[in-house]
Protein backbone atom coordinates (compact mmCIF):
# COMPACT_ATOMS: atom_id res chain seq x y z
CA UNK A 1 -3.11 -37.52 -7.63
CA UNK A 2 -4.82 -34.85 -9.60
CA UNK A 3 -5.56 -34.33 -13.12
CA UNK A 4 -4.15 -30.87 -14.43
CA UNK A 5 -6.36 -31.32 -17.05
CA UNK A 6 -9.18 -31.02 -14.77
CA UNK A 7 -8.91 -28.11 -12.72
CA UNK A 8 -10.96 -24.91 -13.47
CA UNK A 9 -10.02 -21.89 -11.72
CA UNK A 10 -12.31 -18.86 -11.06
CA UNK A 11 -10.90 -15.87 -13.09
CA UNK A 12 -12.63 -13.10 -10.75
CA UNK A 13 -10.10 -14.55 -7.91
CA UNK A 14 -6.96 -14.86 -10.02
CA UNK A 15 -7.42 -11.68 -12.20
CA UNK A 16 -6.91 -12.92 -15.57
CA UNK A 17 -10.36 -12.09 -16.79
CA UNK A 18 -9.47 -8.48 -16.62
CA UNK A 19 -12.36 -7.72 -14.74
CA UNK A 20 -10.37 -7.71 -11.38
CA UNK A 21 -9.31 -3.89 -10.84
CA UNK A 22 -8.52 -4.42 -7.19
CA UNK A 23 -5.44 -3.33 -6.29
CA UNK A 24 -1.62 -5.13 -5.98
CA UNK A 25 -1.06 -4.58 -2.67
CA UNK A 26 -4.74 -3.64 -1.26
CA UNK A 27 -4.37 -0.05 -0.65
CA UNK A 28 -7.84 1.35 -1.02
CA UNK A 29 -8.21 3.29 2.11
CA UNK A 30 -8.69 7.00 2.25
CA UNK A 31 -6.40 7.42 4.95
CA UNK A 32 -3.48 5.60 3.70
CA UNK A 33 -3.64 7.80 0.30
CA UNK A 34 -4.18 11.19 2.67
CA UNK A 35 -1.02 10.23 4.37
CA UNK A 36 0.94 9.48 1.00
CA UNK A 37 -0.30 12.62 -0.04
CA UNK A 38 0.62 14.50 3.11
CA UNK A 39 3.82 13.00 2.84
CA UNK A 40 4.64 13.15 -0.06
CA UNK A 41 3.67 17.21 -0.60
CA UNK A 42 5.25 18.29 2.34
CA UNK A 43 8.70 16.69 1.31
CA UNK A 44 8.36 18.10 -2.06
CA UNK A 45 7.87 21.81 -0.95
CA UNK A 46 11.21 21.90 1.54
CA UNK A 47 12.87 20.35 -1.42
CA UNK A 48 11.65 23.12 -3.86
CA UNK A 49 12.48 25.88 -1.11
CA UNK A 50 15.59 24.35 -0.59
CA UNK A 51 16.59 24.09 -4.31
CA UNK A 52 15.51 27.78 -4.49
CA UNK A 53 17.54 28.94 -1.19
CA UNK A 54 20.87 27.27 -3.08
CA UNK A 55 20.48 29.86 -5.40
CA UNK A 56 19.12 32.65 -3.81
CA UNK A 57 21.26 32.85 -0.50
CA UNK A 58 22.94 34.23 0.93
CA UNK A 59 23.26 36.76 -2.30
CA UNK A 60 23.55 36.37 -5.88
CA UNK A 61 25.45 34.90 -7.85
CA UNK A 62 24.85 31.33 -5.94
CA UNK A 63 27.38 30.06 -4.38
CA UNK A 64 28.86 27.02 -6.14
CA UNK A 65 29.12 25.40 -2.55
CA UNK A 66 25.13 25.61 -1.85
CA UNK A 67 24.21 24.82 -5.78
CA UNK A 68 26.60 21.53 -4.91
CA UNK A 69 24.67 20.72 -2.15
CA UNK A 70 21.18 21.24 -4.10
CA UNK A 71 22.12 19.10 -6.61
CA UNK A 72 23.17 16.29 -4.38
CA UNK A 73 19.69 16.66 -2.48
CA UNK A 74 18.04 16.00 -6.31
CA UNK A 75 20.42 13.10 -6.40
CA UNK A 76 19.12 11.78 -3.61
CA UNK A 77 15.27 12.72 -4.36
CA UNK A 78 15.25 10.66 -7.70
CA UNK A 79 16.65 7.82 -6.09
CA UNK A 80 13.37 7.61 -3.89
CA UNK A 81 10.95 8.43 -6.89
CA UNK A 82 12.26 5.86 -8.78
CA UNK A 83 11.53 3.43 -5.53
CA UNK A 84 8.02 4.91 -5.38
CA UNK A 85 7.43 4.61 -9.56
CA UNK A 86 8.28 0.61 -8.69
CA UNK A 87 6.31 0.00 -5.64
CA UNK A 88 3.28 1.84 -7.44
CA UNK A 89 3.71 -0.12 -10.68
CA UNK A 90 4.01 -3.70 -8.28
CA UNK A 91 7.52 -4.39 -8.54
CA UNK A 92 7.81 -4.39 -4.80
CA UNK A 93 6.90 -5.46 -1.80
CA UNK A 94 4.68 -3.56 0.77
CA UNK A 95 7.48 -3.27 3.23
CA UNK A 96 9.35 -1.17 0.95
CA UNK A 97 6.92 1.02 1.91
CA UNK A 98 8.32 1.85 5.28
CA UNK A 99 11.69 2.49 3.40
CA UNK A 100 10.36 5.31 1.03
CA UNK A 101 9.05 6.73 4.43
CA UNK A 102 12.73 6.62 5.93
CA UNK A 103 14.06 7.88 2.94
CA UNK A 104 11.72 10.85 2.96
CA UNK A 105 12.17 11.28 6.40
CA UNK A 106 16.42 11.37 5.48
CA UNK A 107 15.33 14.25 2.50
CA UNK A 108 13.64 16.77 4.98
CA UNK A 109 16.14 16.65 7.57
CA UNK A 110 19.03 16.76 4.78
CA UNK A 111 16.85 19.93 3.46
CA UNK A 112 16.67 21.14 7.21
CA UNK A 113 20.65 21.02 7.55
CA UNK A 114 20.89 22.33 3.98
CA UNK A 115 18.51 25.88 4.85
CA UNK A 116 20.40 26.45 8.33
CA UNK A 117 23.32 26.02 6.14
CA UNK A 118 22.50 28.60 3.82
CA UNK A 119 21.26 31.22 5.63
CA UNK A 120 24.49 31.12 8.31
CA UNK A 121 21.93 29.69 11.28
CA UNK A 122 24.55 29.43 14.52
């Protein structure tokens, strides 16, 4: 059996040194932060056009209707950054990633339906 007492672990492998700066979940490549960014900037412009056609369309003063619908889109937007704030802090597993991506996915076609809404598409 083996002595507790005995063991010596290398701190470069288990990160308690503080010298380790790798990352919690190994995402270092270039392409998976291009497509985060990609993502992630394309989503937040049809939300910001979106939040801005609520209140612009079809005239002024918004309709309460569209504003109602904005503001349920937010809802829905905070929900995710909160799940992105957690999974870039640790707290969750890589597989949440593909989640955020189907939530994301969920937010620009809920801003799609929104803006044909809006601006009376048939």
């Amino acid at each position: 059996m083996d002595d507790f007492t005995t063991r010596t672990y290398d701190t470069r492998t288990y990160g308690t040194s503080g010298l380790d700066s790798r990352p919690l979940f190994g995402e270092t490549s270039a392409r998976d932060r291009i497509i985060n960014m990609v993502v992630g900037g394309f989503t937040s412009v049809v939300v910001l056009v979106t939040v801005i056609s609520s209140f612009v369309f079809p005239l002024l003063p918004p309709r309460p209707l569209n504003v109602f619908f904005a503001v349920c889109i937010l809802l829905i937007c905070g929900s995710t950054i909160v799940l992105i704030f957690w999974y870039r802090q640790g707290n969750l597993e890589p597989k949440f990633r593909n989640l955020i991506y189907y939530m994301l996915v969920s937010i620009v076609l809920l801003c799609l339906c929104a803006n044909l809404y809006f601006h009376d598409v048939r």
